[in-house]
PDB file of N, CA and C in Angstrom:
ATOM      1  N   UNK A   1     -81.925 -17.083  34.437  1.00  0.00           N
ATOM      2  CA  UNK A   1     -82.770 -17.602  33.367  1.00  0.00           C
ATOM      3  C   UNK A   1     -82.337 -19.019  33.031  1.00  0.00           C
ATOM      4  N   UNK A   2     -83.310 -19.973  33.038  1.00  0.00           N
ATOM      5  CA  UNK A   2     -83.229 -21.420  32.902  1.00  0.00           C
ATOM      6  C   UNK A   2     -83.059 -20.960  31.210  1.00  0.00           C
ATOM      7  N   UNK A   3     -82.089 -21.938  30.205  1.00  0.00           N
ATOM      8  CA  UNK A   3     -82.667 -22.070  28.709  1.00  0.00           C
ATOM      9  C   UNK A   3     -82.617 -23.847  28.412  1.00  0.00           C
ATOM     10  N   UNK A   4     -83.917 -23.864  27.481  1.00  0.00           N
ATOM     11  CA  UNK A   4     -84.196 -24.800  26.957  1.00  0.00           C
ATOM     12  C   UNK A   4     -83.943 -24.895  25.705  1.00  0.00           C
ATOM     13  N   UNK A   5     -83.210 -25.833  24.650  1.00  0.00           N
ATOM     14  CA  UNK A   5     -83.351 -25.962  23.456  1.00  0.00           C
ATOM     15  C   UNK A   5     -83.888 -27.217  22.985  1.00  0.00           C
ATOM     16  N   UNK A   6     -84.762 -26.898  22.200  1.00  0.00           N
ATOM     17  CA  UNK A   6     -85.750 -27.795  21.592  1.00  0.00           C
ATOM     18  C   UNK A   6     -86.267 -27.979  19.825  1.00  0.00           C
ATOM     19  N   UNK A   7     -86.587 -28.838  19.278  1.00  0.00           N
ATOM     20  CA  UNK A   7     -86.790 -29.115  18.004  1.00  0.00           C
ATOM     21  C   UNK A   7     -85.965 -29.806  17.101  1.00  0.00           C
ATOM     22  N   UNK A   8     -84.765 -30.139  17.400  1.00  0.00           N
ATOM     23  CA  UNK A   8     -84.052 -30.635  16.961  1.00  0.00           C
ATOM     24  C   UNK A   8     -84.371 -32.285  16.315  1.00  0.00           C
ATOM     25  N   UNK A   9     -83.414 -32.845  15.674  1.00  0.00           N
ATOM     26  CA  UNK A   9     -84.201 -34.144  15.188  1.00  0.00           C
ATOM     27  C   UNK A   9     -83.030 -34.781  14.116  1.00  0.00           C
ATOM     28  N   UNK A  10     -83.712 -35.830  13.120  1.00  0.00           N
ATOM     29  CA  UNK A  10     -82.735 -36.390  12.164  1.00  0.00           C
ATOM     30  C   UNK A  10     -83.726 -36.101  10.553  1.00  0.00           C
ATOM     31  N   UNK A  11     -82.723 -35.507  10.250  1.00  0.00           N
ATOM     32  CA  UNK A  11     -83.722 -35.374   9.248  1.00  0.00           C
ATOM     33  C   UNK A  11     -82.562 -35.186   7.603  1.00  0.00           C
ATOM     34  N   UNK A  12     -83.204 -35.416   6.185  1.00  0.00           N
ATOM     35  CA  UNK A  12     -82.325 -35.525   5.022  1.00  0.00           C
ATOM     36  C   UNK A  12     -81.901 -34.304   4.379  1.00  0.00           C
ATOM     37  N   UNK A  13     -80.494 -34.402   3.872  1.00  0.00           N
ATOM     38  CA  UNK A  13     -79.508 -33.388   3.490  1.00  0.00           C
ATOM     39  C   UNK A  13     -80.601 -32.719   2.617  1.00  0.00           C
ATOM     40  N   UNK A  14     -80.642 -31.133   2.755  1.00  0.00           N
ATOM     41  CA  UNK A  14     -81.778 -30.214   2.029  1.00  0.00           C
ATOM     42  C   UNK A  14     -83.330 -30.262   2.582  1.00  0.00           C
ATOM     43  N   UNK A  15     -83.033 -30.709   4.050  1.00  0.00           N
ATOM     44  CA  UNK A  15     -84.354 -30.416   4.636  1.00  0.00           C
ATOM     45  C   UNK A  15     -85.021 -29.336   5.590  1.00  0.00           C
ATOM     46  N   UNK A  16     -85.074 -29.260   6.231  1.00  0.00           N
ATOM     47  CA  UNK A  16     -85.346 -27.915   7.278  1.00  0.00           C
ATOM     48  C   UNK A  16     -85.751 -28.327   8.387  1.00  0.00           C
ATOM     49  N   UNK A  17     -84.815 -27.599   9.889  1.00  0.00           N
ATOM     50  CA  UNK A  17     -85.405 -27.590  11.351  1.00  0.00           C
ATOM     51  C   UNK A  17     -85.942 -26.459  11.397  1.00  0.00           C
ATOM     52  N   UNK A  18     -86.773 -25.931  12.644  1.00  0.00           N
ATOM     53  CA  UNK A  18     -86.737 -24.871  13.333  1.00  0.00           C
ATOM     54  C   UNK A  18     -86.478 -25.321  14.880  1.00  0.00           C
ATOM     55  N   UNK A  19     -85.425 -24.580  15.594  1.00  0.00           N
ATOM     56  CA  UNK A  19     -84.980 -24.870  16.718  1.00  0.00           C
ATOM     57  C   UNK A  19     -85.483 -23.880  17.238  1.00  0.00           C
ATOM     58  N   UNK A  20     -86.033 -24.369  18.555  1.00  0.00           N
ATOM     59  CA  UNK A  20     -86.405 -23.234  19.571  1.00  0.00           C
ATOM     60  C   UNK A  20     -85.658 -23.123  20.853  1.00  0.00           C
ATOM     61  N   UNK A  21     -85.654 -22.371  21.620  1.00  0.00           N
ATOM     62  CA  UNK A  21     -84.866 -21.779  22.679  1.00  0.00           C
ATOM     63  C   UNK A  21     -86.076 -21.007  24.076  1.00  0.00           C
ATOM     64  N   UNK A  22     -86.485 -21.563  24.797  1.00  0.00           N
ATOM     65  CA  UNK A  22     -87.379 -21.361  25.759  1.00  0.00           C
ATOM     66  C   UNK A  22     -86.840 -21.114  26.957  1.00  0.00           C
ATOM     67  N   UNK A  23     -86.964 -19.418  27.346  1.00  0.00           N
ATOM     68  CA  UNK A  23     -86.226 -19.094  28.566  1.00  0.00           C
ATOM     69  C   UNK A  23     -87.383 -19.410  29.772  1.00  0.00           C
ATOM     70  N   UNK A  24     -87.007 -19.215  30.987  1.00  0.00           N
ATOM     71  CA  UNK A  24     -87.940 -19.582  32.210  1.00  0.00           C
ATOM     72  C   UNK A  24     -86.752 -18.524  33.578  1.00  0.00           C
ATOM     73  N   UNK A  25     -87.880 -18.104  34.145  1.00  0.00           N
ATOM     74  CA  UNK A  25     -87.241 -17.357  34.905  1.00  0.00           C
ATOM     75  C   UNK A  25     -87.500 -16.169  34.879  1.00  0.00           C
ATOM     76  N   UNK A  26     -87.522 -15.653  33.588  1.00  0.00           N
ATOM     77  CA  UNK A  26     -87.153 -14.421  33.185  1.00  0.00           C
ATOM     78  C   UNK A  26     -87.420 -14.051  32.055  1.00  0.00           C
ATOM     79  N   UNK A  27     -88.103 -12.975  31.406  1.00  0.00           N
ATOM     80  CA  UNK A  27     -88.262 -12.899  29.681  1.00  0.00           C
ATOM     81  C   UNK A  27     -87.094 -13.178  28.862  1.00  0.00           C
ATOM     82  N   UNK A  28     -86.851 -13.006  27.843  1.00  0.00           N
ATOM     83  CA  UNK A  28     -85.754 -13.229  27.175  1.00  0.00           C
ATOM     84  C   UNK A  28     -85.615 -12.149  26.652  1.00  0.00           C
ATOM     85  N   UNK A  29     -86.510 -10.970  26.463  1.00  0.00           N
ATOM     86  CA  UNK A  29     -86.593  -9.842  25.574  1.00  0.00           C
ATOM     87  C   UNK A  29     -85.669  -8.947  26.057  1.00  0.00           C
ATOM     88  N   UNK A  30     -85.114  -8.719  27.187  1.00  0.00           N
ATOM     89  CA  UNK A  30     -84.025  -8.045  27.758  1.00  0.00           C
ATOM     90  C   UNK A  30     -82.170  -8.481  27.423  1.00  0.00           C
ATOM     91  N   UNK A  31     -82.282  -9.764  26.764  1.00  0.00           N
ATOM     92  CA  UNK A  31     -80.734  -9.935  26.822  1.00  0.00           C
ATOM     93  C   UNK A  31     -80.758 -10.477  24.893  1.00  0.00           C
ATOM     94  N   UNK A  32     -79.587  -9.967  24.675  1.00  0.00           N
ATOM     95  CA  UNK A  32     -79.028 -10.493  23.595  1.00  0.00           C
ATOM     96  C   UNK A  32     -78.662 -12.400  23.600  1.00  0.00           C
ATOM     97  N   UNK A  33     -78.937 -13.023  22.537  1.00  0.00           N
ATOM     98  CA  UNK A  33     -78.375 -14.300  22.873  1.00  0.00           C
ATOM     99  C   UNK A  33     -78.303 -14.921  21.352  1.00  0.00           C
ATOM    100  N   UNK A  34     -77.656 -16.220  21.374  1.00  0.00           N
ATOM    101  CA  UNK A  34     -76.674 -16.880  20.696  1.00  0.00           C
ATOM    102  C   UNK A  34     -77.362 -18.352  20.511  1.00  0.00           C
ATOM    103  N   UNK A  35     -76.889 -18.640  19.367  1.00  0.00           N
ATOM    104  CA  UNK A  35     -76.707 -20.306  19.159  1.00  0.00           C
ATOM    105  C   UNK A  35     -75.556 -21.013  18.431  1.00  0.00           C
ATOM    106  N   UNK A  36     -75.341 -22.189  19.491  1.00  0.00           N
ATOM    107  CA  UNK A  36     -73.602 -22.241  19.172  1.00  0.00           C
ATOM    108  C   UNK A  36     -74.029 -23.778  18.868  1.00  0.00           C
ATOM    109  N   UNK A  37     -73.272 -24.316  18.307  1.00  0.00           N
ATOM    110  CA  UNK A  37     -73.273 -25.781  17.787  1.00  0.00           C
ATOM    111  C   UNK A  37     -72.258 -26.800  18.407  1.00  0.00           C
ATOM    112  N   UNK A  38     -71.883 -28.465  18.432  1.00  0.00           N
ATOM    113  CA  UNK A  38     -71.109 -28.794  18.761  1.00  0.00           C
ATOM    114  C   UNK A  38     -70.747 -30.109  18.128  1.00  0.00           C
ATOM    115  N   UNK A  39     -70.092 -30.204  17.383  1.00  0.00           N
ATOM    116  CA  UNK A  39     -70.071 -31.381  16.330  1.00  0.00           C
ATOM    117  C   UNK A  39     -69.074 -32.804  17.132  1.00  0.00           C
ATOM    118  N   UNK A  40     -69.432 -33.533  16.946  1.00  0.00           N
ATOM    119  CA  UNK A  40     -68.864 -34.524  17.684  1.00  0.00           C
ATOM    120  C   UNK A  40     -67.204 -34.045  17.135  1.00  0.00           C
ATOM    121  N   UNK A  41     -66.477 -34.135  17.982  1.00  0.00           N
ATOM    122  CA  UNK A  41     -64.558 -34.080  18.119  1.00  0.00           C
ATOM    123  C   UNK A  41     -64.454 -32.575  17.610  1.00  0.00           C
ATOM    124  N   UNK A  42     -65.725 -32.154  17.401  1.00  0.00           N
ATOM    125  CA  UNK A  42     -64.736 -30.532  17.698  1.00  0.00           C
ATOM    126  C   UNK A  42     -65.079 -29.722  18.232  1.00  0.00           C
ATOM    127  N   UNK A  43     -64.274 -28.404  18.183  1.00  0.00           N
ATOM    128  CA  UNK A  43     -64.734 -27.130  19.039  1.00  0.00           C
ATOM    129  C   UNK A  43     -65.983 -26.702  18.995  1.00  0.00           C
ATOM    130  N   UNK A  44     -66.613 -26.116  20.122  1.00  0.00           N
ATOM    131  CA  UNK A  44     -68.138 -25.235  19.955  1.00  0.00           C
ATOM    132  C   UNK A  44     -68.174 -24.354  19.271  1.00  0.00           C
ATOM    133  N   UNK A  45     -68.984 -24.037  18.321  1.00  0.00           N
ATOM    134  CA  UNK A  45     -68.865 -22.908  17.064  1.00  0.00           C
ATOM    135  C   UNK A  45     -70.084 -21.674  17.517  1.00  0.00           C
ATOM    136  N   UNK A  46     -69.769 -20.777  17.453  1.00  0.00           N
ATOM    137  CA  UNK A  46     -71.625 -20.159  17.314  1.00  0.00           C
ATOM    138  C   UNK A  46     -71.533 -19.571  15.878  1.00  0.00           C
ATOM    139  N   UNK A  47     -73.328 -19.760  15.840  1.00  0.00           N
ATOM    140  CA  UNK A  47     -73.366 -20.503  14.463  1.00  0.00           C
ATOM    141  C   UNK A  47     -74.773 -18.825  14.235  1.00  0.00           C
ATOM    142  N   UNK A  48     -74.991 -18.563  15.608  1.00  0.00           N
ATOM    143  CA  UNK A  48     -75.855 -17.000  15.102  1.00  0.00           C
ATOM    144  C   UNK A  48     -75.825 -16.243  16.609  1.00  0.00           C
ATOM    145  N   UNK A  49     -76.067 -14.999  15.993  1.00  0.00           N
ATOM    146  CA  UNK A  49     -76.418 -13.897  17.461  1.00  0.00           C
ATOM    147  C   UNK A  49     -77.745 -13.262  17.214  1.00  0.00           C
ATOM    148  N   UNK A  50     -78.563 -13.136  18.061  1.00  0.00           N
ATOM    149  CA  UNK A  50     -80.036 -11.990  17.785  1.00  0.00           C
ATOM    150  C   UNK A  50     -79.713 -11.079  18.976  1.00  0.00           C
ATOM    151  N   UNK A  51     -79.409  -9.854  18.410  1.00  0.00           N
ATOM    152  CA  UNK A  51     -79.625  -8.794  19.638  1.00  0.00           C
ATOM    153  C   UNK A  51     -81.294  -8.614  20.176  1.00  0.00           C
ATOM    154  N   UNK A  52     -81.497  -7.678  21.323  1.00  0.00           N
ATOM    155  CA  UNK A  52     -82.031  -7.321  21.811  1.00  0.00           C
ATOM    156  C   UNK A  52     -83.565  -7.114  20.836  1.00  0.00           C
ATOM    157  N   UNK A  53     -82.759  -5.884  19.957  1.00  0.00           N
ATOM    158  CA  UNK A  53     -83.574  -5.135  18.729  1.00  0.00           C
ATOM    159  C   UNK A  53     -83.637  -6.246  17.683  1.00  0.00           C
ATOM    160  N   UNK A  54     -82.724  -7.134  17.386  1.00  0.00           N
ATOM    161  CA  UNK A  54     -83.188  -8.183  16.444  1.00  0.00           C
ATOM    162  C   UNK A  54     -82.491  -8.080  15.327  1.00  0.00           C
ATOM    163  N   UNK A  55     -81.220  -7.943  15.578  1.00  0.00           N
ATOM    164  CA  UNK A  55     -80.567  -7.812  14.870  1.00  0.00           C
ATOM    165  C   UNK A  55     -79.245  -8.985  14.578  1.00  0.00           C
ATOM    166  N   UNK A  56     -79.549  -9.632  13.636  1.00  0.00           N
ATOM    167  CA  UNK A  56     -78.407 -11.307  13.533  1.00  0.00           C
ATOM    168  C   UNK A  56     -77.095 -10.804  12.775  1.00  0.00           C
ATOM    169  N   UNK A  57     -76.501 -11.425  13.661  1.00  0.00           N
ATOM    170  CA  UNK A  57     -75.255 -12.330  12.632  1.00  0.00           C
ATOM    171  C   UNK A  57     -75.107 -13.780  12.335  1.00  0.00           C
ATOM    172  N   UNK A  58     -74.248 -14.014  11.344  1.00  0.00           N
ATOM    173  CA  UNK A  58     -74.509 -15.741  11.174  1.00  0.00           C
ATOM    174  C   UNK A  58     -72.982 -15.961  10.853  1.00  0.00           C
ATOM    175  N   UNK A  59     -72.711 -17.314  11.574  1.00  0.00           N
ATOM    176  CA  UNK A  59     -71.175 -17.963  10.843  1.00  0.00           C
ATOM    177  C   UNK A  59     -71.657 -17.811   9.204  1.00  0.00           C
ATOM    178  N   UNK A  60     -70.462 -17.525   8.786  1.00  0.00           N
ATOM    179  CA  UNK A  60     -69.992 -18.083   7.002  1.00  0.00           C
ATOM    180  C   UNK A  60     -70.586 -19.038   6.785  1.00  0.00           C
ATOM    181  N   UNK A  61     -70.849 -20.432   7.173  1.00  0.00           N
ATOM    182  CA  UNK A  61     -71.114 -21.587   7.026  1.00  0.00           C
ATOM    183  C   UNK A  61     -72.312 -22.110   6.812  1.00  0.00           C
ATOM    184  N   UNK A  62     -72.885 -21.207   7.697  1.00  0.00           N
ATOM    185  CA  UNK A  62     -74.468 -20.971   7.561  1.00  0.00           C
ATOM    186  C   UNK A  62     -75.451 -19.681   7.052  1.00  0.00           C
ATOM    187  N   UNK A  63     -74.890 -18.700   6.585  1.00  0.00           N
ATOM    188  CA  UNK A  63     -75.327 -17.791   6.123  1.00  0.00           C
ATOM    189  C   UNK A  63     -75.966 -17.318   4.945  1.00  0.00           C
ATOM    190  N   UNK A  64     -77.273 -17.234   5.037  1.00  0.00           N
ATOM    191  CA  UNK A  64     -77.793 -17.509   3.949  1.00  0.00           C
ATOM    192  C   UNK A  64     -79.325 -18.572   4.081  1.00  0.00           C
ATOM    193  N   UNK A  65     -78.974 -19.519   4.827  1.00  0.00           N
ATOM    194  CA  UNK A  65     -79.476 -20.739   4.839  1.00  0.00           C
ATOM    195  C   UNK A  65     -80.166 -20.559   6.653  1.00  0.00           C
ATOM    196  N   UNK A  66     -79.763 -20.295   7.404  1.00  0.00           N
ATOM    197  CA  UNK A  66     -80.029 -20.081   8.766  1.00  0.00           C
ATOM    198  C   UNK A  66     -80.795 -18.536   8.852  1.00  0.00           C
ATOM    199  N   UNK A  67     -81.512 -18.535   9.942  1.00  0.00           N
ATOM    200  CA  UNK A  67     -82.459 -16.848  10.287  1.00  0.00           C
ATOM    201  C   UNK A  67     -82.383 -17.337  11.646  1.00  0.00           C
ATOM    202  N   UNK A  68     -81.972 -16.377  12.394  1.00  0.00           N
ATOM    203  CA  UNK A  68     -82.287 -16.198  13.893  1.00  0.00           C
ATOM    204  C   UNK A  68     -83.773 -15.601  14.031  1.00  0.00           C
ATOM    205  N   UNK A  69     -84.610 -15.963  15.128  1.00  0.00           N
ATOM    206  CA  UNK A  69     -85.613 -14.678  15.072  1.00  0.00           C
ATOM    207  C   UNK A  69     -86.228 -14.918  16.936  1.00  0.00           C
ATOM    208  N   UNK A  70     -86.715 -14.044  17.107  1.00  0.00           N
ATOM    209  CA  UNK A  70     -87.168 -13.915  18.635  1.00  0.00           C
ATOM    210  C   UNK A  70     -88.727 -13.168  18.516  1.00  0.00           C
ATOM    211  N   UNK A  71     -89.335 -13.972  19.541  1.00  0.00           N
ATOM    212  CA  UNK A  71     -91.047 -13.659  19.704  1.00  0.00           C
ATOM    213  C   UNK A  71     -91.181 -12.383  20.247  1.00  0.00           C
ATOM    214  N   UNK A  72     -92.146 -11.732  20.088  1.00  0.00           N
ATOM    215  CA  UNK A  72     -92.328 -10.430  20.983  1.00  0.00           C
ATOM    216  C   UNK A  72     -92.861 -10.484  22.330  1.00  0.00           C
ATOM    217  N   UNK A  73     -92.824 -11.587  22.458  1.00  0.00           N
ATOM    218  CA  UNK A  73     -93.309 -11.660  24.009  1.00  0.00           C
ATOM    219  C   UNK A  73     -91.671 -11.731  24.908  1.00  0.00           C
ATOM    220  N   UNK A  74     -91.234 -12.209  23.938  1.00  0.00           N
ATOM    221  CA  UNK A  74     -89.677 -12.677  24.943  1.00  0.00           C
ATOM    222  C   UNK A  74     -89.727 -13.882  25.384  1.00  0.00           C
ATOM    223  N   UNK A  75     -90.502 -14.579  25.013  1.00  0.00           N
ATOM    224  CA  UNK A  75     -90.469 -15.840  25.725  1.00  0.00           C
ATOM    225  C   UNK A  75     -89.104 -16.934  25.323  1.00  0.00           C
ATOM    226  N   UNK A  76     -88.994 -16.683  23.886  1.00  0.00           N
ATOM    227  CA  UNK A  76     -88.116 -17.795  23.265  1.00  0.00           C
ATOM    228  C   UNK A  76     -87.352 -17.025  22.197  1.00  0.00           C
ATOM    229  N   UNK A  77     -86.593 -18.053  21.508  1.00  0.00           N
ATOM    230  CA  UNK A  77     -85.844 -16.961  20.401  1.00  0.00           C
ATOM    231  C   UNK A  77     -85.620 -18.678  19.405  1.00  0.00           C
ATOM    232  N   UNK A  78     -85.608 -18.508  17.879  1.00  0.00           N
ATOM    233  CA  UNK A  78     -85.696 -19.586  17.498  1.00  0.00           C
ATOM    234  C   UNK A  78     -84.373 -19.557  16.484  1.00  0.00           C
ATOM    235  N   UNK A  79     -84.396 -20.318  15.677  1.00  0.00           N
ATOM    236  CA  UNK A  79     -83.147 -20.941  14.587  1.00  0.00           C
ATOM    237  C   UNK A  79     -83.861 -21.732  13.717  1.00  0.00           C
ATOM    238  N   UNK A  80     -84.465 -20.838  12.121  1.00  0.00           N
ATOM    239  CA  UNK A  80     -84.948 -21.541  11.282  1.00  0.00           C
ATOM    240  C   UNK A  80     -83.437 -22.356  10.555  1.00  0.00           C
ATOM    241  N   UNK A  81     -83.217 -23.359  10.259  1.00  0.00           N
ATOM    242  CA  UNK A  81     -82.476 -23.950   9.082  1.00  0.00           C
ATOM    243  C   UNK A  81     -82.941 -24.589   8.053  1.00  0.00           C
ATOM    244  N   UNK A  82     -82.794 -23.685   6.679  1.00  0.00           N
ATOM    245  CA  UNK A  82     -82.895 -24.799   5.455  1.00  0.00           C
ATOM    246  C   UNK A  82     -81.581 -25.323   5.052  1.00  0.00           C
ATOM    247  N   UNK A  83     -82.264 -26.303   3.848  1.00  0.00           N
ATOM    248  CA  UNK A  83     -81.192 -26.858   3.029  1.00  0.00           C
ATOM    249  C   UNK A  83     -79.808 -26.864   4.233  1.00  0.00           C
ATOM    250  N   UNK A  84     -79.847 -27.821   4.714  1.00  0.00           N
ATOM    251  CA  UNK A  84     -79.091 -28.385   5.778  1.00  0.00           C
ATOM    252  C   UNK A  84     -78.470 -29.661   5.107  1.00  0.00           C
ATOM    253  N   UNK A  85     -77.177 -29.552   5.795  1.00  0.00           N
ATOM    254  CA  UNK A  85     -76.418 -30.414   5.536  1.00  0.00           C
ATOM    255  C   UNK A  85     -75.930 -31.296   6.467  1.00  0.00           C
ATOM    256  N   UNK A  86     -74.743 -32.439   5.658  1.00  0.00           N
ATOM    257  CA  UNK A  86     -74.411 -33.402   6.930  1.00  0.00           C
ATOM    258  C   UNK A  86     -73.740 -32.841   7.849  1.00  0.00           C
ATOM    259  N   UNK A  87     -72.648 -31.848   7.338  1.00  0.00           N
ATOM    260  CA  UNK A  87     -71.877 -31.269   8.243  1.00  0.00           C
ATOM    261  C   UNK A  87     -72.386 -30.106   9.225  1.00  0.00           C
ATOM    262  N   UNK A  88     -74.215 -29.665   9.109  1.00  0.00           N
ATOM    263  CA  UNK A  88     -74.352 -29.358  10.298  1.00  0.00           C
ATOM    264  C   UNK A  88     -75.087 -30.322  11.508  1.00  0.00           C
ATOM    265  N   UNK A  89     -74.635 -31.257  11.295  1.00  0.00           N
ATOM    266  CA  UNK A  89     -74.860 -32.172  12.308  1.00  0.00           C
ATOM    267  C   UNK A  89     -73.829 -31.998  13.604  1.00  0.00           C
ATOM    268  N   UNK A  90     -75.045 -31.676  14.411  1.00  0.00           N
ATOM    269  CA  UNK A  90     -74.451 -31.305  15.951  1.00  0.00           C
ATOM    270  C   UNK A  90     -75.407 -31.084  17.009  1.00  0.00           C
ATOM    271  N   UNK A  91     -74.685 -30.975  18.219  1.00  0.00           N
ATOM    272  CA  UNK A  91     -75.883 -30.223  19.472  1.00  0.00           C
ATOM    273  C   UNK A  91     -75.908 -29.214  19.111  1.00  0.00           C
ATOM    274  N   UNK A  92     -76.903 -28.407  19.209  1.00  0.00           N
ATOM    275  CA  UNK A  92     -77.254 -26.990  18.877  1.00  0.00           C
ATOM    276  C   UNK A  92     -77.817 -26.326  20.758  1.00  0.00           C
ATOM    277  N   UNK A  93     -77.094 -25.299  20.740  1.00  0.00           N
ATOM    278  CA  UNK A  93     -77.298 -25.131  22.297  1.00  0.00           C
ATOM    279  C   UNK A  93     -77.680 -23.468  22.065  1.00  0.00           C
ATOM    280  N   UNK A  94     -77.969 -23.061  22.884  1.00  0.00           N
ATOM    281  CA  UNK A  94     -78.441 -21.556  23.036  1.00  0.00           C
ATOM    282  C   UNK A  94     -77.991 -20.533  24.322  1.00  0.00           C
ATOM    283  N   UNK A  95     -77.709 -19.608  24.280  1.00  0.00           N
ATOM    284  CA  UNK A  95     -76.898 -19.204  25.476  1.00  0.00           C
ATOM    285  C   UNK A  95     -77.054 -17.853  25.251  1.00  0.00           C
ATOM    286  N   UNK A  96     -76.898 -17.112  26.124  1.00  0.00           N
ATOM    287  CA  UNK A  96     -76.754 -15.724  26.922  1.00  0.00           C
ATOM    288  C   UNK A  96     -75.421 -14.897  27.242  1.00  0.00           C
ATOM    289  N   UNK A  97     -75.115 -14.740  25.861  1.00  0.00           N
ATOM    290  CA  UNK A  97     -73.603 -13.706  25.914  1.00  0.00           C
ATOM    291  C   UNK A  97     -73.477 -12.424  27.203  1.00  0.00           C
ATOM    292  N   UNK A  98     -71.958 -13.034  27.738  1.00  0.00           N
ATOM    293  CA  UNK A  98     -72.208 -11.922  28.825  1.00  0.00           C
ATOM    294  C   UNK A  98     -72.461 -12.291  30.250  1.00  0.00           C
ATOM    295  N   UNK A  99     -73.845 -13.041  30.568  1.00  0.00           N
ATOM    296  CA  UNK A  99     -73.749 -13.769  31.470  1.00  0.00           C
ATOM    297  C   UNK A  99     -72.909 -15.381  31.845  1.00  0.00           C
ATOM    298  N   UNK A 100     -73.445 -16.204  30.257  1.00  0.00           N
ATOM    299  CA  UNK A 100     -72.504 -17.372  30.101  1.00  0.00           C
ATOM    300  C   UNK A 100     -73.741 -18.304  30.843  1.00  0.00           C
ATOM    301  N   UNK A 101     -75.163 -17.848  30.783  1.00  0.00           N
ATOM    302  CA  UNK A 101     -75.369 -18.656  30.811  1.00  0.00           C
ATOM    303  C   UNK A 101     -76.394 -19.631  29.540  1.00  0.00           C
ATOM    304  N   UNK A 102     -76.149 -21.324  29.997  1.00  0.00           N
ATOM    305  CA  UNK A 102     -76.565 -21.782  28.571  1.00  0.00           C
ATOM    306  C   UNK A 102     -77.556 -23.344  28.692  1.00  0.00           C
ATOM    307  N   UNK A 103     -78.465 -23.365  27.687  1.00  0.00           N
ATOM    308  CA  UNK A 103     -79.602 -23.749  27.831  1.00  0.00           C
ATOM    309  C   UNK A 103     -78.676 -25.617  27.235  1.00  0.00           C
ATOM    310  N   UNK A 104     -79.331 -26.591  28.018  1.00  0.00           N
ATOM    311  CA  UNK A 104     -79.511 -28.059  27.260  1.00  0.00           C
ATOM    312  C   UNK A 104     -79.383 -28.228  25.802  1.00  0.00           C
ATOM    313  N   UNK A 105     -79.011 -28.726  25.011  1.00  0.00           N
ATOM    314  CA  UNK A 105     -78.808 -28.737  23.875  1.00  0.00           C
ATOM    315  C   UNK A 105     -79.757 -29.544  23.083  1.00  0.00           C
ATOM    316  N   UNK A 106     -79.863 -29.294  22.075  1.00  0.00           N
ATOM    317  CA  UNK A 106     -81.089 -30.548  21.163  1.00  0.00           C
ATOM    318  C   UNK A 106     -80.014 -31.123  19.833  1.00  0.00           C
ATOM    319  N   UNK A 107     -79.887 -31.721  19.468  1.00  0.00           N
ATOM    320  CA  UNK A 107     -79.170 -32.634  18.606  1.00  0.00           C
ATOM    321  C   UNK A 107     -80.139 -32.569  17.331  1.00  0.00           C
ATOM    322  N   UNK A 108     -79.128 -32.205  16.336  1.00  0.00           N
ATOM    323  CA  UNK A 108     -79.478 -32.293  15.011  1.00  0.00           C
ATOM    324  C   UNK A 108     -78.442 -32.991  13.933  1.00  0.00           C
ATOM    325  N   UNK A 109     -79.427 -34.297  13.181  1.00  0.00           N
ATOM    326  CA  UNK A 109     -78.783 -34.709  12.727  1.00  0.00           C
ATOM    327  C   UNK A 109     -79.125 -35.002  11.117  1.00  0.00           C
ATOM    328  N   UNK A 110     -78.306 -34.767  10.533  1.00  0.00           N
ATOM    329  CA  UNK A 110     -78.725 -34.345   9.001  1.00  0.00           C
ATOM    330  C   UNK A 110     -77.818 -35.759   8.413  1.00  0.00           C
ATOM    331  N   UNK A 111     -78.712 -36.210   7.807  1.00  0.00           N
ATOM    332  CA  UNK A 111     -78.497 -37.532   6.575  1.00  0.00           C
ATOM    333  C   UNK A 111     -78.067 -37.206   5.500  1.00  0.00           C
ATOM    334  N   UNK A 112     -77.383 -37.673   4.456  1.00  0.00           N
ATOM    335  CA  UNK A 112     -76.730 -37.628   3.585  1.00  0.00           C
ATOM    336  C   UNK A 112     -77.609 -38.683   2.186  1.00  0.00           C
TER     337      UNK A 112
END
């Protein structure tokens, strides 16, 4: 499965993305998957999980404020964010726990 991440952008502290995640290859509705972040000078974080059935977890950091959600077709799986901040400014990438594999990243950058 090819992944794409897309929607990303620059936008002001307390605003809202929705990031999308577009598999190719293959539905997406069969595998559990992830979105991990990457802030310039530090470690890759994941920042949510959507199982199969649709079921999330979220970092501390974002919880609350972030929703994972996935289409019923399987095509894609997305990452609403409100009220965003500077410090989630990062690549936001999407990936496939398990296999390891992981989609292009889209850059989000939140103003202050």
């Amino acid at each position: 499965v090819q992944l794409q991440a897309s929607g990303g952008g620059l936008v002001q502290a307390g605003g809202s993305l929705r990031l999308s995640c577009a598999g190719r290859g293959d539905t997406l509705s069969g595998y559990n998957m992830a979105w991990y972040r990457q802030a310039p000078g530090k470690q890759r974080e994941e920042v949510a999980t959507i199982s199969r059935e649709g079921y999330t977890t979220y970092a501390g950091s974002v919880k609350g404020r972030f929703t994972a959600s996935r289409d019923n077709a399987g095509t894609a799986v997305y990452l609403q964010m409100n009220n965003l901040k500077p410090e989630d400014t990062a690549v936001y990438l999407c990936m496939v726990p398990g296999y390891d594999w992981w989609g292009q990243g889209t850059l989000v950058t939140v103003s202050s």
